[in-house]
N, C-alpha and C. Protein backbone atom coordinates (compact mmCIF):
# COMPACT_ATOMS: atom_id res chain seq x y z
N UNK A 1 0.83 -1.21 0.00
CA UNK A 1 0.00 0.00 0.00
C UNK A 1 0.87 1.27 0.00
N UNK A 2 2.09 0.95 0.96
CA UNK A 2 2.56 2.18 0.87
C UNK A 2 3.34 2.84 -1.17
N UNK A 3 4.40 1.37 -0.93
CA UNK A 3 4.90 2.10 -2.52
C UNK A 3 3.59 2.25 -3.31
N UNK A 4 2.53 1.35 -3.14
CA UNK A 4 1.48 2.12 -4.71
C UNK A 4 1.08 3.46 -4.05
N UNK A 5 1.23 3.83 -3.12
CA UNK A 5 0.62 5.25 -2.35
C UNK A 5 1.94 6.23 -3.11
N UNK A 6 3.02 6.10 -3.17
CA UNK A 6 4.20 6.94 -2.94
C UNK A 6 4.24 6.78 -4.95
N UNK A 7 4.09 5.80 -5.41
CA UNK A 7 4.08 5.44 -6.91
C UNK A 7 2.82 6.43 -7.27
N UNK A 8 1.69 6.15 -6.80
CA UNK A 8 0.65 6.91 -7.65
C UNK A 8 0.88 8.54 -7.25
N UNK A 9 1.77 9.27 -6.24
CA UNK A 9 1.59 10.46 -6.34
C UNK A 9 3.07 10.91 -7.30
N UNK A 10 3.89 10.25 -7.46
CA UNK A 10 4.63 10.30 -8.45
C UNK A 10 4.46 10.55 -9.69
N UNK A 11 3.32 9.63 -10.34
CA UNK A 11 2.45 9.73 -11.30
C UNK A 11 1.85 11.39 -11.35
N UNK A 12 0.90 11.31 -9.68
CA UNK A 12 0.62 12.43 -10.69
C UNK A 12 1.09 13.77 -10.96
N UNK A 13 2.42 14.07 -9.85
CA UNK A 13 3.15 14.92 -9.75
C UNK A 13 3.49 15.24 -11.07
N UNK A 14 4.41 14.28 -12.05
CA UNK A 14 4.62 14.43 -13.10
C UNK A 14 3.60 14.59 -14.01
N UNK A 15 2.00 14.25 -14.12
CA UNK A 15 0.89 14.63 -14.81
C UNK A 15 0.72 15.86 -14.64
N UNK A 16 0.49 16.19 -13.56
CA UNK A 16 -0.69 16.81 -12.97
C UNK A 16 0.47 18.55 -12.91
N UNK A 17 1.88 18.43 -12.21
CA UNK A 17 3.17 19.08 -12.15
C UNK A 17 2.51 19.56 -11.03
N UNK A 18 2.38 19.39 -10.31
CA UNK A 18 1.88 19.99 -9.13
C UNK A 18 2.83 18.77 -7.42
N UNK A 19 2.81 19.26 -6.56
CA UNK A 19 4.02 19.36 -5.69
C UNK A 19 3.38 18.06 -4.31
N UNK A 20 4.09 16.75 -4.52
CA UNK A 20 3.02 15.71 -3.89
C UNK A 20 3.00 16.26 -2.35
N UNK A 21 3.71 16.86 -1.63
CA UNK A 21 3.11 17.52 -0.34
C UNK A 21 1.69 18.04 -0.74
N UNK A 22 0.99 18.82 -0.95
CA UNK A 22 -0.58 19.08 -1.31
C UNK A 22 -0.98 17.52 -1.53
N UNK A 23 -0.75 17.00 -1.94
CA UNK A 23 -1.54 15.42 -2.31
C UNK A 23 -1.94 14.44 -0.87
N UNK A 24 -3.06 14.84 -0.15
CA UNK A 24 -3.29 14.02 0.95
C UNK A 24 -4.74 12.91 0.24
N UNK A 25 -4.92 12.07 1.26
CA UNK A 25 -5.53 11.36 0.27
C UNK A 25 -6.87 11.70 -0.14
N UNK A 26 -7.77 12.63 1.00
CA UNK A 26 -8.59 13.30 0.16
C UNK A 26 -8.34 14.32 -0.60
N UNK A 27 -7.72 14.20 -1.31
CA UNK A 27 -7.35 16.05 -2.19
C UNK A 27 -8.14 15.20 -3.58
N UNK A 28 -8.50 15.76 -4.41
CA UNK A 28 -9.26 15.80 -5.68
C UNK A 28 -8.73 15.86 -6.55
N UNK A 29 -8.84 15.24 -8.19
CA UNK A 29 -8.04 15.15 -9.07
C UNK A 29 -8.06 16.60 -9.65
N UNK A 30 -9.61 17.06 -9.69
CA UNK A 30 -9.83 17.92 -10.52
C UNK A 30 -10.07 19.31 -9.18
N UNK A 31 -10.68 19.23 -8.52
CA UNK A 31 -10.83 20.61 -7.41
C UNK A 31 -9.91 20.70 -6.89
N UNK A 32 -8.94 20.25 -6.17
CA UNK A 32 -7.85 20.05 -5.54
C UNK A 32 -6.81 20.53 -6.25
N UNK A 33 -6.69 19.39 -7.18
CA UNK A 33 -5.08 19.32 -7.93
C UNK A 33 -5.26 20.16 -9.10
N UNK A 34 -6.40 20.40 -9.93
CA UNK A 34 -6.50 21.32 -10.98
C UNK A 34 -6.21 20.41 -11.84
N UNK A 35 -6.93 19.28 -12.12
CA UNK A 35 -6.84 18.37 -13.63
C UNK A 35 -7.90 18.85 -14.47
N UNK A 36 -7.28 18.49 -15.65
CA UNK A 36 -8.76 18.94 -16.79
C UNK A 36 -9.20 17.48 -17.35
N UNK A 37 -9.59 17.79 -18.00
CA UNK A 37 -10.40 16.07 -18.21
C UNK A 37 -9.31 15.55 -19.21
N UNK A 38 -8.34 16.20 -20.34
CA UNK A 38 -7.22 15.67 -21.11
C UNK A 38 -6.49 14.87 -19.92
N UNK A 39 -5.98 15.64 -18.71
CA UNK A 39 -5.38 15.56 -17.51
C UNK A 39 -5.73 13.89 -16.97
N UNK A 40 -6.86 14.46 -16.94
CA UNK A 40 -7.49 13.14 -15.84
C UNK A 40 -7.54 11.76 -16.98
N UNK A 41 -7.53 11.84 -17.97
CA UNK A 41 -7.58 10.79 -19.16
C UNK A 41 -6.18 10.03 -19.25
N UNK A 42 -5.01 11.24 -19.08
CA UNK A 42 -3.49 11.44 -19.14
C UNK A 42 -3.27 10.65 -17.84
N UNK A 43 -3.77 10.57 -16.56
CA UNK A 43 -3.10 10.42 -15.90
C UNK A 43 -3.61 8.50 -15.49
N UNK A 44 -5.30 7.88 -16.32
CA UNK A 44 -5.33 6.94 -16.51
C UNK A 44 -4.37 6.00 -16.89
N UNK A 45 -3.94 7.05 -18.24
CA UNK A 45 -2.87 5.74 -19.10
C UNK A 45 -1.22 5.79 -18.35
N UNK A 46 -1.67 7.23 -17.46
CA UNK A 46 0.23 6.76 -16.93
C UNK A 46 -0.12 5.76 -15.86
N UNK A 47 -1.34 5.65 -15.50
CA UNK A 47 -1.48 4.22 -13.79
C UNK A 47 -1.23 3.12 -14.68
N UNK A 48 -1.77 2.87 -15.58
CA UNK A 48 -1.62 2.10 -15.85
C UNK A 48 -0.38 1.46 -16.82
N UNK A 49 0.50 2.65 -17.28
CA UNK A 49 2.01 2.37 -17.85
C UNK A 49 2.65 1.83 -16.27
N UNK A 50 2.77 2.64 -15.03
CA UNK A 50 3.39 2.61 -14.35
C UNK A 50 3.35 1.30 -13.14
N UNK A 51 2.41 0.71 -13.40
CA UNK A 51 1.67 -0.38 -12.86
C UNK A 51 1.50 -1.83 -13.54
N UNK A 52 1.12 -1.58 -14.80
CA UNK A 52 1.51 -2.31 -15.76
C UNK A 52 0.39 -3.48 -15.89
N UNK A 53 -0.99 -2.65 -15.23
CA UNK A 53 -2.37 -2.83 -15.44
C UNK A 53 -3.44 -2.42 -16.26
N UNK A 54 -4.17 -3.05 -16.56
CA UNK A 54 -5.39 -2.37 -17.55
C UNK A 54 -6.79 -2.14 -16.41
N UNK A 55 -6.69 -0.93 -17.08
CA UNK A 55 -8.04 -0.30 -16.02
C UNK A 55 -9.23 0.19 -16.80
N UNK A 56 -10.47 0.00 -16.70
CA UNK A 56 -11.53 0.27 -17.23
C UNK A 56 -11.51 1.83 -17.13
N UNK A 57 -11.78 1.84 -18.42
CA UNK A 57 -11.34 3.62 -18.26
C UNK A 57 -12.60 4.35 -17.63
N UNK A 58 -14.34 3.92 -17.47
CA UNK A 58 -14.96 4.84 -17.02
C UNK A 58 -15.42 4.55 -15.71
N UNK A 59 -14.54 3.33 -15.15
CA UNK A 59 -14.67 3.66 -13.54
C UNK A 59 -13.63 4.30 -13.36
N UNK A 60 -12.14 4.17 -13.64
CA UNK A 60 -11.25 4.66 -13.50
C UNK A 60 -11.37 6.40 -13.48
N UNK A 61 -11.96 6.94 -14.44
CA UNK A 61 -12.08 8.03 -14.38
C UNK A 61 -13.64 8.36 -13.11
N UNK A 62 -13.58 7.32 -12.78
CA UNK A 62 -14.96 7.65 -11.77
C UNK A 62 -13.90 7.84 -10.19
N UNK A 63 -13.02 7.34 -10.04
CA UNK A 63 -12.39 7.77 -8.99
C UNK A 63 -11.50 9.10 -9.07
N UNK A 64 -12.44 9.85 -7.91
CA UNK A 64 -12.06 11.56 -7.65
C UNK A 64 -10.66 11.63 -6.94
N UNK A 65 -10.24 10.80 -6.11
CA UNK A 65 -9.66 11.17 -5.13
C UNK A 65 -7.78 10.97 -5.33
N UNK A 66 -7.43 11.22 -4.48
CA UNK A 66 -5.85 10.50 -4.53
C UNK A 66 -5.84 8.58 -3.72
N UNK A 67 -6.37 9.18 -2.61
CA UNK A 67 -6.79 7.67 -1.78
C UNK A 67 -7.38 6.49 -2.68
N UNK A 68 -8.38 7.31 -3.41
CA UNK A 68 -9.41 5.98 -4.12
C UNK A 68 -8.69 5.70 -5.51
N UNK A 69 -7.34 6.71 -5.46
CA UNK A 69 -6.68 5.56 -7.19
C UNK A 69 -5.65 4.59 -6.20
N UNK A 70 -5.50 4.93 -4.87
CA UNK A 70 -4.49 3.95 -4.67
C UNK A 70 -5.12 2.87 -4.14
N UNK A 71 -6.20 2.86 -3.57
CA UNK A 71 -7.30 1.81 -3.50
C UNK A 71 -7.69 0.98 -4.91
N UNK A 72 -7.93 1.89 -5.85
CA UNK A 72 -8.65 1.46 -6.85
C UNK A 72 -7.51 0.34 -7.38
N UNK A 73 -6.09 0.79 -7.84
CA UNK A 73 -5.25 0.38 -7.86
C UNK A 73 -4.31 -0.87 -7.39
N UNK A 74 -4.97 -0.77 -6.35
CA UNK A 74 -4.17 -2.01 -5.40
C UNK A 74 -5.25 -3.14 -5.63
N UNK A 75 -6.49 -2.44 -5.77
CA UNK A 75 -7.37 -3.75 -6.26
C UNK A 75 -7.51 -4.25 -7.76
N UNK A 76 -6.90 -3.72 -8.11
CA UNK A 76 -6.82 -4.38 -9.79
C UNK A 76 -5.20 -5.12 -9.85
N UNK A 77 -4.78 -4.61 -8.69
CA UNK A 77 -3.50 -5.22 -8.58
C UNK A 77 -3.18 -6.79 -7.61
N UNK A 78 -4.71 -6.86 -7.27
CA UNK A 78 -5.12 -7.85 -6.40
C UNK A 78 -4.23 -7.96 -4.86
N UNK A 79 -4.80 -6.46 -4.90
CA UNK A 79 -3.41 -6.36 -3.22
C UNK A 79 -4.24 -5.25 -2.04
N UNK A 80 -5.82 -5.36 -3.03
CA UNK A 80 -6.86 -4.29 -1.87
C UNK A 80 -7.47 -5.50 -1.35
């Protein structure tokens, strides 16, 4: 839990360029962090480059949070 926690804000640091201190796990992809929907699409295909999983893209984009991609994540990774 922890590296996919420390992996997915990596991700979106480099997506998103924004500074993973602000990234607690309720912070928001889009109110929070300031994603746009290119953003939030962008930052699907990097979980899943960086993970090396396939994720249904319209639940995937159904999770708002920072917490719920590393949740979401760990369960497609069969490790939630």
């Amino acid at each position: 839990m922890q590296d996919t926690e420390k992996r997915v804000k990596e991700v979106i640091a480099r997506v998103l360029k924004v500074d993973p201190g602000r990234m607690k796990p309720g912070a928001r992809f889009v109110e929070d962090l300031g994603a746009d929907s290119m953003q939030s699409v962008e930052l699907v295909a990097s979980f899943e480059e960086e993970f090396d999983i396939e994720m249904e893209e319209e639940a995937a984009l159904g999770v708002k949070t920072v917490g719920k991609a590393v949740e979401f994540i760990d369960k497609i990774r069969g490790k939630g």
